[in-house]
PDB file of N, CA and C in Angstrom:
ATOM      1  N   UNK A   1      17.315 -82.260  54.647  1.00  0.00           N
ATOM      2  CA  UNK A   1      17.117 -83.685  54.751  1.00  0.00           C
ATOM      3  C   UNK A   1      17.391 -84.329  53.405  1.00  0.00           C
ATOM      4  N   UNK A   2      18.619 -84.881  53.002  1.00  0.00           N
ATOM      5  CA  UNK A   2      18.982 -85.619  51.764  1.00  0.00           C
ATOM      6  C   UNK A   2      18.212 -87.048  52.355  1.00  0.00           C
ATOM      7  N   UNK A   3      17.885 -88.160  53.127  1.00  0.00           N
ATOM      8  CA  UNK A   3      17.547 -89.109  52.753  1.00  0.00           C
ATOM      9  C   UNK A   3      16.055 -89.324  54.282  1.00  0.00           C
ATOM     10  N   UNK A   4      14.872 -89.496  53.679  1.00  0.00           N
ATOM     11  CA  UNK A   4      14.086 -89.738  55.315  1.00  0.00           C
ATOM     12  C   UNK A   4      13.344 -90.875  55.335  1.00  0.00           C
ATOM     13  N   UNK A   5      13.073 -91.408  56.374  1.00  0.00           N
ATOM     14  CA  UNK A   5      12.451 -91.930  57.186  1.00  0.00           C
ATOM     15  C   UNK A   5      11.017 -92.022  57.742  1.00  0.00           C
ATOM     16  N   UNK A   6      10.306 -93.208  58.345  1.00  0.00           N
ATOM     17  CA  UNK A   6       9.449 -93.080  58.486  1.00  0.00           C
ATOM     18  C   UNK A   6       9.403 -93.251  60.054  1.00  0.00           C
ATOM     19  N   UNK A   7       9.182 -92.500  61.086  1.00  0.00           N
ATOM     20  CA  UNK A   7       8.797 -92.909  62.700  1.00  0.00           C
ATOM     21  C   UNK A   7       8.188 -93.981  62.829  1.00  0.00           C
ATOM     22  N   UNK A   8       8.274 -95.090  62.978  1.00  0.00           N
ATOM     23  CA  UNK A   8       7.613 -96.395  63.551  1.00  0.00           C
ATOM     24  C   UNK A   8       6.903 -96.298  64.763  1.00  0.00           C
ATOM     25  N   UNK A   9       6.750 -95.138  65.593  1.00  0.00           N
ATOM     26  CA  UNK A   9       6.193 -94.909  66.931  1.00  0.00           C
ATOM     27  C   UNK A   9       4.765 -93.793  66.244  1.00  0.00           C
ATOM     28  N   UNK A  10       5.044 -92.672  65.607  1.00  0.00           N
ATOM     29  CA  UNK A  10       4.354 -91.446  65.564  1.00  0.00           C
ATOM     30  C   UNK A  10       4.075 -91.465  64.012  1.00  0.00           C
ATOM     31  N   UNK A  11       4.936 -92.123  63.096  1.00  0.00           N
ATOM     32  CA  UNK A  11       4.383 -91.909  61.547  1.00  0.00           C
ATOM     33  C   UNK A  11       5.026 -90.667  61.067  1.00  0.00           C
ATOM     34  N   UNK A  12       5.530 -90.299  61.778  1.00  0.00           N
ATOM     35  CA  UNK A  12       6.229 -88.946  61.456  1.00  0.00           C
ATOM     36  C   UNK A  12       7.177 -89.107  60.142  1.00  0.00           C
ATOM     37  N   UNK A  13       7.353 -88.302  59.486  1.00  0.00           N
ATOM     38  CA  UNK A  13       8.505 -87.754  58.688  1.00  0.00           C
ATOM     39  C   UNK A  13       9.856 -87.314  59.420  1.00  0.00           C
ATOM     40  N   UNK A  14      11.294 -88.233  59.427  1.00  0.00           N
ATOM     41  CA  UNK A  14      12.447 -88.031  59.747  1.00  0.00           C
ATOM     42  C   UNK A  14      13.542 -87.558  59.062  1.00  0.00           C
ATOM     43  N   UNK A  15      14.496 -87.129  59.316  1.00  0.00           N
ATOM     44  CA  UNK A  15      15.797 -87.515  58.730  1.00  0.00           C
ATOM     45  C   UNK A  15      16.131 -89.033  58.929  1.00  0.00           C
ATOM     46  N   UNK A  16      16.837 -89.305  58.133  1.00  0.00           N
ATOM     47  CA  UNK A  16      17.528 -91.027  58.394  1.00  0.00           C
ATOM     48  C   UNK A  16      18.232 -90.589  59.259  1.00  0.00           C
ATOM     49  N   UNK A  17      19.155 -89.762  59.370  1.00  0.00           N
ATOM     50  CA  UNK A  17      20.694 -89.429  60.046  1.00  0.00           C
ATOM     51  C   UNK A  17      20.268 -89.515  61.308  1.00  0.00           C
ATOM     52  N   UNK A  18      18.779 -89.411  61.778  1.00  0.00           N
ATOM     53  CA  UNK A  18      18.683 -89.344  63.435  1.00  0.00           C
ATOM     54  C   UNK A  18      18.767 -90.390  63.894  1.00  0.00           C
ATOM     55  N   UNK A  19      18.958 -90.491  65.171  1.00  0.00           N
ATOM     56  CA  UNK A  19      19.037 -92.120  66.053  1.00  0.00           C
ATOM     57  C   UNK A  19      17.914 -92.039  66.462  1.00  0.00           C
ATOM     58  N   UNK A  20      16.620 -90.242  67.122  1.00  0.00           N
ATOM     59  CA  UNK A  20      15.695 -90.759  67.701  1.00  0.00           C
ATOM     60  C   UNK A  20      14.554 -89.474  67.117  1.00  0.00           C
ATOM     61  N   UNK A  21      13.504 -89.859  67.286  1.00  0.00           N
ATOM     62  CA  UNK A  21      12.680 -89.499  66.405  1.00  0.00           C
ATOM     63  C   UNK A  21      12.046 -87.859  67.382  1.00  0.00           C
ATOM     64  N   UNK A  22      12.808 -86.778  66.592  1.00  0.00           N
ATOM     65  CA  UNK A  22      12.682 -85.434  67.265  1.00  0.00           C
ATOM     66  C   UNK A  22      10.684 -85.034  68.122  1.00  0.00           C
ATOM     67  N   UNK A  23      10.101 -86.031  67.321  1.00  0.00           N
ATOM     68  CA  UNK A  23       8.692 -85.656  67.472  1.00  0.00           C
ATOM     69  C   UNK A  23       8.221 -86.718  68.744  1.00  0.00           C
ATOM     70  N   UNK A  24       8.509 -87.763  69.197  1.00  0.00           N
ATOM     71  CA  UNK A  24       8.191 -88.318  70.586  1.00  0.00           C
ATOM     72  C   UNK A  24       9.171 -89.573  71.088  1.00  0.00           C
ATOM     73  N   UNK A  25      10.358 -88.830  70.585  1.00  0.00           N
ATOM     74  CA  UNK A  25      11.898 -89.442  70.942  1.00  0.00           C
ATOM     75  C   UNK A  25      11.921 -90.846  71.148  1.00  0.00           C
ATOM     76  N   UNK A  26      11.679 -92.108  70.017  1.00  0.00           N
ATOM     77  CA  UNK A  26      11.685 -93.095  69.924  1.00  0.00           C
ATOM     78  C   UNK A  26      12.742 -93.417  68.853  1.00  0.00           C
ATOM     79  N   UNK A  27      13.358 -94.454  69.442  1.00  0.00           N
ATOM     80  CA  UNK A  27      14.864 -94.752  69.079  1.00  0.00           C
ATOM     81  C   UNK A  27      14.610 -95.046  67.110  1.00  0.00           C
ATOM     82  N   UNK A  28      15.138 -94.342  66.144  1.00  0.00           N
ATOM     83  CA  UNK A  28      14.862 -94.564  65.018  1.00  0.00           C
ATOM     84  C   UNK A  28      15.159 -95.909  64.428  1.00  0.00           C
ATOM     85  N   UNK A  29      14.106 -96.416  63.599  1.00  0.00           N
ATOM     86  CA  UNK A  29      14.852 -97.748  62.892  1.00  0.00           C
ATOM     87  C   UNK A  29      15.692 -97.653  62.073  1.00  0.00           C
ATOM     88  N   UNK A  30      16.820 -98.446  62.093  1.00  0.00           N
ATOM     89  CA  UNK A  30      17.793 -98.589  61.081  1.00  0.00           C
ATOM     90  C   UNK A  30      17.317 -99.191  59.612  1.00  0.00           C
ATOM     91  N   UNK A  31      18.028 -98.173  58.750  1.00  0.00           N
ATOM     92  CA  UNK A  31      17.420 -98.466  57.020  1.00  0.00           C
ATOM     93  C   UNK A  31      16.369 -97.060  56.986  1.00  0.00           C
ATOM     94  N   UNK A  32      16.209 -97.183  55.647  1.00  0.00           N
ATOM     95  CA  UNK A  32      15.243 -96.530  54.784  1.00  0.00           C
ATOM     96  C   UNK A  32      14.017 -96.998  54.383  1.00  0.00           C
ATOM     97  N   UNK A  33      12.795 -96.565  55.584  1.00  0.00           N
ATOM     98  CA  UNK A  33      11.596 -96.864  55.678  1.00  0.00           C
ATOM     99  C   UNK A  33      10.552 -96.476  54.390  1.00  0.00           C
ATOM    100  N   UNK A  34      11.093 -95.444  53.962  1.00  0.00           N
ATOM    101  CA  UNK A  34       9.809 -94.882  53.822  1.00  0.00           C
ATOM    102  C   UNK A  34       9.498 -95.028  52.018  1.00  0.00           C
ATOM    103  N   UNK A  35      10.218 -96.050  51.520  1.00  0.00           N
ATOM    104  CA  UNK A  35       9.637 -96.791  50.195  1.00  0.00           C
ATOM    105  C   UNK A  35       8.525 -97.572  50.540  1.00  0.00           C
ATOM    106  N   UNK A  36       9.410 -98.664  51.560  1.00  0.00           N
ATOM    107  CA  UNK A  36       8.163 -99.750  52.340  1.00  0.00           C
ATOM    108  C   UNK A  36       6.921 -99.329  52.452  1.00  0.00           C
ATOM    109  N   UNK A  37       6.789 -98.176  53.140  1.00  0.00           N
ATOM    110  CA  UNK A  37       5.979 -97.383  53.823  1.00  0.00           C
ATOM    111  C   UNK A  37       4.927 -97.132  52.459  1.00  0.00           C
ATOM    112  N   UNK A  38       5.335 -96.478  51.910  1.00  0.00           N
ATOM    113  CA  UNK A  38       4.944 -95.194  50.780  1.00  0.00           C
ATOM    114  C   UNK A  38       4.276 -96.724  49.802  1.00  0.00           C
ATOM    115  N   UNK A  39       4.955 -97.961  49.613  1.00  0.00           N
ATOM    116  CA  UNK A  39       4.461 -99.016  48.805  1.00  0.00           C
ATOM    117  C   UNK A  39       3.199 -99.511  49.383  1.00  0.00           C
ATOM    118  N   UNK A  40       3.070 -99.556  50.707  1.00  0.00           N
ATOM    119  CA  UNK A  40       2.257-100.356  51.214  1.00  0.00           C
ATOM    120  C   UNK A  40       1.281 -99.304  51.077  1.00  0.00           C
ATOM    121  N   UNK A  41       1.376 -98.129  51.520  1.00  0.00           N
ATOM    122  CA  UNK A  41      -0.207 -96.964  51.158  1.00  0.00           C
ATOM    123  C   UNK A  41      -0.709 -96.951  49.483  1.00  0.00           C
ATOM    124  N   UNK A  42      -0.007 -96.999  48.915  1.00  0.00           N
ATOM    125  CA  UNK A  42      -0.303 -97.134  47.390  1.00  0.00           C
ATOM    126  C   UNK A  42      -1.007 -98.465  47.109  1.00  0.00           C
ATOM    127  N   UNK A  43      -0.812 -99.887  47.482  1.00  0.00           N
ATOM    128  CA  UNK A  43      -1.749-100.896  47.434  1.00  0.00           C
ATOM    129  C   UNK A  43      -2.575-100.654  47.954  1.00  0.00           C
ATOM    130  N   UNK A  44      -2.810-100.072  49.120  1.00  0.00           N
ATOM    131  CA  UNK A  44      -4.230-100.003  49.645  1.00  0.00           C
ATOM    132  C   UNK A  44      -5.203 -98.825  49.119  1.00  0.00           C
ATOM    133  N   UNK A  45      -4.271 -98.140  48.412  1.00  0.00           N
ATOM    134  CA  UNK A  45      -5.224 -97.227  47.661  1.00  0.00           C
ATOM    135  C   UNK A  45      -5.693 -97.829  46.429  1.00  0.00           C
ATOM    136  N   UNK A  46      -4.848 -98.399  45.629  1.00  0.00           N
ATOM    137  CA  UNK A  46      -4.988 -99.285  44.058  1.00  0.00           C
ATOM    138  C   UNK A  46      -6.300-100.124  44.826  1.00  0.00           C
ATOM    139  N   UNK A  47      -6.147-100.950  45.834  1.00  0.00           N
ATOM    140  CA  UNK A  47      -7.514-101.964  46.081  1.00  0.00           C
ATOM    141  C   UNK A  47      -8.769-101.541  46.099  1.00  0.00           C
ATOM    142  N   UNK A  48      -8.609-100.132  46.659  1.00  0.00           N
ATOM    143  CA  UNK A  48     -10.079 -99.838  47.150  1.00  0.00           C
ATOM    144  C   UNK A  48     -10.439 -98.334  46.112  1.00  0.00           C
ATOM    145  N   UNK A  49      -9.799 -98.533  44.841  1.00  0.00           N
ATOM    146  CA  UNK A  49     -10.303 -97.897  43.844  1.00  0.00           C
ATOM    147  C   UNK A  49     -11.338 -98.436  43.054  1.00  0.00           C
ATOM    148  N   UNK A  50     -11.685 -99.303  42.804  1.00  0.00           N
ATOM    149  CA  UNK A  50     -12.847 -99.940  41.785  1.00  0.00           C
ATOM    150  C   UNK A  50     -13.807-100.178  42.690  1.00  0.00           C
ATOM    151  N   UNK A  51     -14.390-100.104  43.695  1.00  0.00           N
ATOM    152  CA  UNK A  51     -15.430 -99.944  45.167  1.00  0.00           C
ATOM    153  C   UNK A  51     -15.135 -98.375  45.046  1.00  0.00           C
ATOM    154  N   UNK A  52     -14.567 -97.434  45.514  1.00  0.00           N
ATOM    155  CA  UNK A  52     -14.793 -95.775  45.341  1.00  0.00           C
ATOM    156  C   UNK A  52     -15.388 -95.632  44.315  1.00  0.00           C
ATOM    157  N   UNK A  53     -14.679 -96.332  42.902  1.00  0.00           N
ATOM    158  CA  UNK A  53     -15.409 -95.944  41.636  1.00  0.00           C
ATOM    159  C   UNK A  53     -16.817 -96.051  41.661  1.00  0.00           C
ATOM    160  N   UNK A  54     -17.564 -97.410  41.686  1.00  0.00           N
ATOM    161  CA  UNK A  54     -18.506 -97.408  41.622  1.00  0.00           C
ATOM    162  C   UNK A  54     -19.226 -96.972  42.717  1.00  0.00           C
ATOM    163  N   UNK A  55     -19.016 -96.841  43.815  1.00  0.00           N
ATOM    164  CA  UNK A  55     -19.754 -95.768  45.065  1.00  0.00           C
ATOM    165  C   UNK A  55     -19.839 -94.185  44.216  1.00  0.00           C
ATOM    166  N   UNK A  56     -18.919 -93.816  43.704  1.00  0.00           N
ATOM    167  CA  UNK A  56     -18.989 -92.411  43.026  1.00  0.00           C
ATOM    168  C   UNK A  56     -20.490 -92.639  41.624  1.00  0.00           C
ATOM    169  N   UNK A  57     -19.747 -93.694  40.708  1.00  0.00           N
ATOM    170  CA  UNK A  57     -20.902 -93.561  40.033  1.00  0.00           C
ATOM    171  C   UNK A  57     -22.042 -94.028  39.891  1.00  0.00           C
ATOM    172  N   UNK A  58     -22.579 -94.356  41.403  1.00  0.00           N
ATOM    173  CA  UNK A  58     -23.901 -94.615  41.803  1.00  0.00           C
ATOM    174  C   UNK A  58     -24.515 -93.486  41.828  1.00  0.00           C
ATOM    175  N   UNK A  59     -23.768 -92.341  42.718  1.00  0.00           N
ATOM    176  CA  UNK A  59     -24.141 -91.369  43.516  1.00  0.00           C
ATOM    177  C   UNK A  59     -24.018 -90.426  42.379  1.00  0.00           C
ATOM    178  N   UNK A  60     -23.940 -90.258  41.380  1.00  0.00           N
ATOM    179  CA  UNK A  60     -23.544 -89.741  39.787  1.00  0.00           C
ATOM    180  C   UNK A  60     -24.817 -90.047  39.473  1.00  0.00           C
ATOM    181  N   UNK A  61     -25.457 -91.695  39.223  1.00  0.00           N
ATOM    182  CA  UNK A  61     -26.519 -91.724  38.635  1.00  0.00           C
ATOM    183  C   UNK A  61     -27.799 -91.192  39.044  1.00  0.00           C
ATOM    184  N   UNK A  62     -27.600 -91.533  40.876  1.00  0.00           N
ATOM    185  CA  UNK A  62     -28.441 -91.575  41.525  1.00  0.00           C
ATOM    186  C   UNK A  62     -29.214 -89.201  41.392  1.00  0.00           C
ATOM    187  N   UNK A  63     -27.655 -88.823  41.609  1.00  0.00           N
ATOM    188  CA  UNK A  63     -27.951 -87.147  41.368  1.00  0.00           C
ATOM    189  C   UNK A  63     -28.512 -87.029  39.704  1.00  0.00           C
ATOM    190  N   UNK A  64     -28.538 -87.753  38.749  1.00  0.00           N
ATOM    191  CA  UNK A  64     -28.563 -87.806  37.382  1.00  0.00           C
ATOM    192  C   UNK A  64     -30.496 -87.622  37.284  1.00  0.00           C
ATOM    193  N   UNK A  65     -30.727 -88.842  37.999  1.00  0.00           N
ATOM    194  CA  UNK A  65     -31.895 -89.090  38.229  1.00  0.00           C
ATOM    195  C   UNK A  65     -32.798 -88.045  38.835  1.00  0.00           C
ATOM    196  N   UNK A  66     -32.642 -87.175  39.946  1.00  0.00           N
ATOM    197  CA  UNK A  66     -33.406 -86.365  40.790  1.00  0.00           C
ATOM    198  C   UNK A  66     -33.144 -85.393  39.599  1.00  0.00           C
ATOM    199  N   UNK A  67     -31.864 -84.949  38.814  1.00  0.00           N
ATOM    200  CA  UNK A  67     -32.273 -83.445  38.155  1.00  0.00           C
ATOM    201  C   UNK A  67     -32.936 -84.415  37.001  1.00  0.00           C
ATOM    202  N   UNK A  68     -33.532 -84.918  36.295  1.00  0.00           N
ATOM    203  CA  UNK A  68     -34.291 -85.405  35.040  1.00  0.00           C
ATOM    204  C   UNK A  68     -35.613 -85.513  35.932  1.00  0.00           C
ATOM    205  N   UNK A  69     -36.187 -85.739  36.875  1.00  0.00           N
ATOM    206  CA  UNK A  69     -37.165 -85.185  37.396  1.00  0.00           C
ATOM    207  C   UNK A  69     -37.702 -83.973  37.651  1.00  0.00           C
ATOM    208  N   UNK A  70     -36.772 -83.095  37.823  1.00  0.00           N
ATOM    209  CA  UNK A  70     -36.966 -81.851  38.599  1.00  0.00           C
ATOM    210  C   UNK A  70     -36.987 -81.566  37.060  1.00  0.00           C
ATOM    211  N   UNK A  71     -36.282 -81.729  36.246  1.00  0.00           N
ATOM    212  CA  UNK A  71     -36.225 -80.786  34.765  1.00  0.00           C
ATOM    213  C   UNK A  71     -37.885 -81.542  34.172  1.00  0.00           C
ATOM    214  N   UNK A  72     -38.003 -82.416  34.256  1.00  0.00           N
ATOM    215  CA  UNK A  72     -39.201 -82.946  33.717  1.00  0.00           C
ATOM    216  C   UNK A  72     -40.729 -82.345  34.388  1.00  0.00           C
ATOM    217  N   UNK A  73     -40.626 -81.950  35.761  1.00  0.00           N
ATOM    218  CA  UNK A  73     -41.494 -81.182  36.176  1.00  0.00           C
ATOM    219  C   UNK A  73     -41.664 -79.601  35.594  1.00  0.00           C
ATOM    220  N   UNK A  74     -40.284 -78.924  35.748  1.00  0.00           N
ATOM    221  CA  UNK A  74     -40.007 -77.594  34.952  1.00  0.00           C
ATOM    222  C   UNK A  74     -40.588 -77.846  33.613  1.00  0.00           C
ATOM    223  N   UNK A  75     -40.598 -78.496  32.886  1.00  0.00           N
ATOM    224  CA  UNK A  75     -40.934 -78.709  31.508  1.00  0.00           C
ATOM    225  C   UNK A  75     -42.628 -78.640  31.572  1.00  0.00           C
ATOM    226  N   UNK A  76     -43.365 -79.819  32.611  1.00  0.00           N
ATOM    227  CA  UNK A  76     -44.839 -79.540  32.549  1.00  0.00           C
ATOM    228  C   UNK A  76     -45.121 -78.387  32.972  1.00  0.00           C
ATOM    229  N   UNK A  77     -44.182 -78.035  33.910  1.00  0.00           N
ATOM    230  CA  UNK A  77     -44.928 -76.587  34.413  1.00  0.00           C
ATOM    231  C   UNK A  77     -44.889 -75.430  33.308  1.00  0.00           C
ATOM    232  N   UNK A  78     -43.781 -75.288  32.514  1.00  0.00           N
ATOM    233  CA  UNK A  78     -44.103 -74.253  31.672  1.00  0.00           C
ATOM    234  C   UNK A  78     -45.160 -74.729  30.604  1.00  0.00           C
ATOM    235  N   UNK A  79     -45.281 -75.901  29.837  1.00  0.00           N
ATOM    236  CA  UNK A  79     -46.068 -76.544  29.062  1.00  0.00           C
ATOM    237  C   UNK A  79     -47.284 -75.992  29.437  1.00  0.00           C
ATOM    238  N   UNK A  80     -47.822 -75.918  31.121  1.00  0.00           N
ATOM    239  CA  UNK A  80     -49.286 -75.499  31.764  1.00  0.00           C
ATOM    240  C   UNK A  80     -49.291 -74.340  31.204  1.00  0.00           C
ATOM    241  N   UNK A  81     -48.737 -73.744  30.966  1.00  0.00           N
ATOM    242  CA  UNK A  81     -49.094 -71.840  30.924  1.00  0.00           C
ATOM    243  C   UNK A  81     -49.221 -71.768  29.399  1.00  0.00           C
TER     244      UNK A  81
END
């Protein structure tokens, strides 16, 4: 496959050279889809990176928090003996 495509029916991965899409035989679109394609998944990943970020480093602080407890208990408990 020198140049592919994107299936507009199935999402599939094509050859350009086909007329119909080997995976649920829908007539291929004419042109080279799969910049369009490949651009438009990359914005929607760039958008919903700074919301992942901070969902991650909540859940960072939030695990940060339970071991400084648990280590702070370990600490009285050996302190007891």
């Amino acid at each position: 496959m020198d140049k592919v495509s994107i299936c507009h029916a199935c999402g599939r991965t094509i050859d350009s050279a086909w007329n119909f899409c080997p995976m649920c035989g829908t007539v291929a679109a004419s042109g080279d889809l799969l910049p369009g394609a490949l651009d438009s998944v990359f914005e929607q990943i760039e958008a919903t990176r700074p919301e992942r970020a901070a969902t991650r480093i909540a859940r960072m602080e939030n695990e940060l928090g339970e071991l400084e407890k648990e280590l702070s208990l370990l600490i009285a408990g050996n302190s007891a003996l």
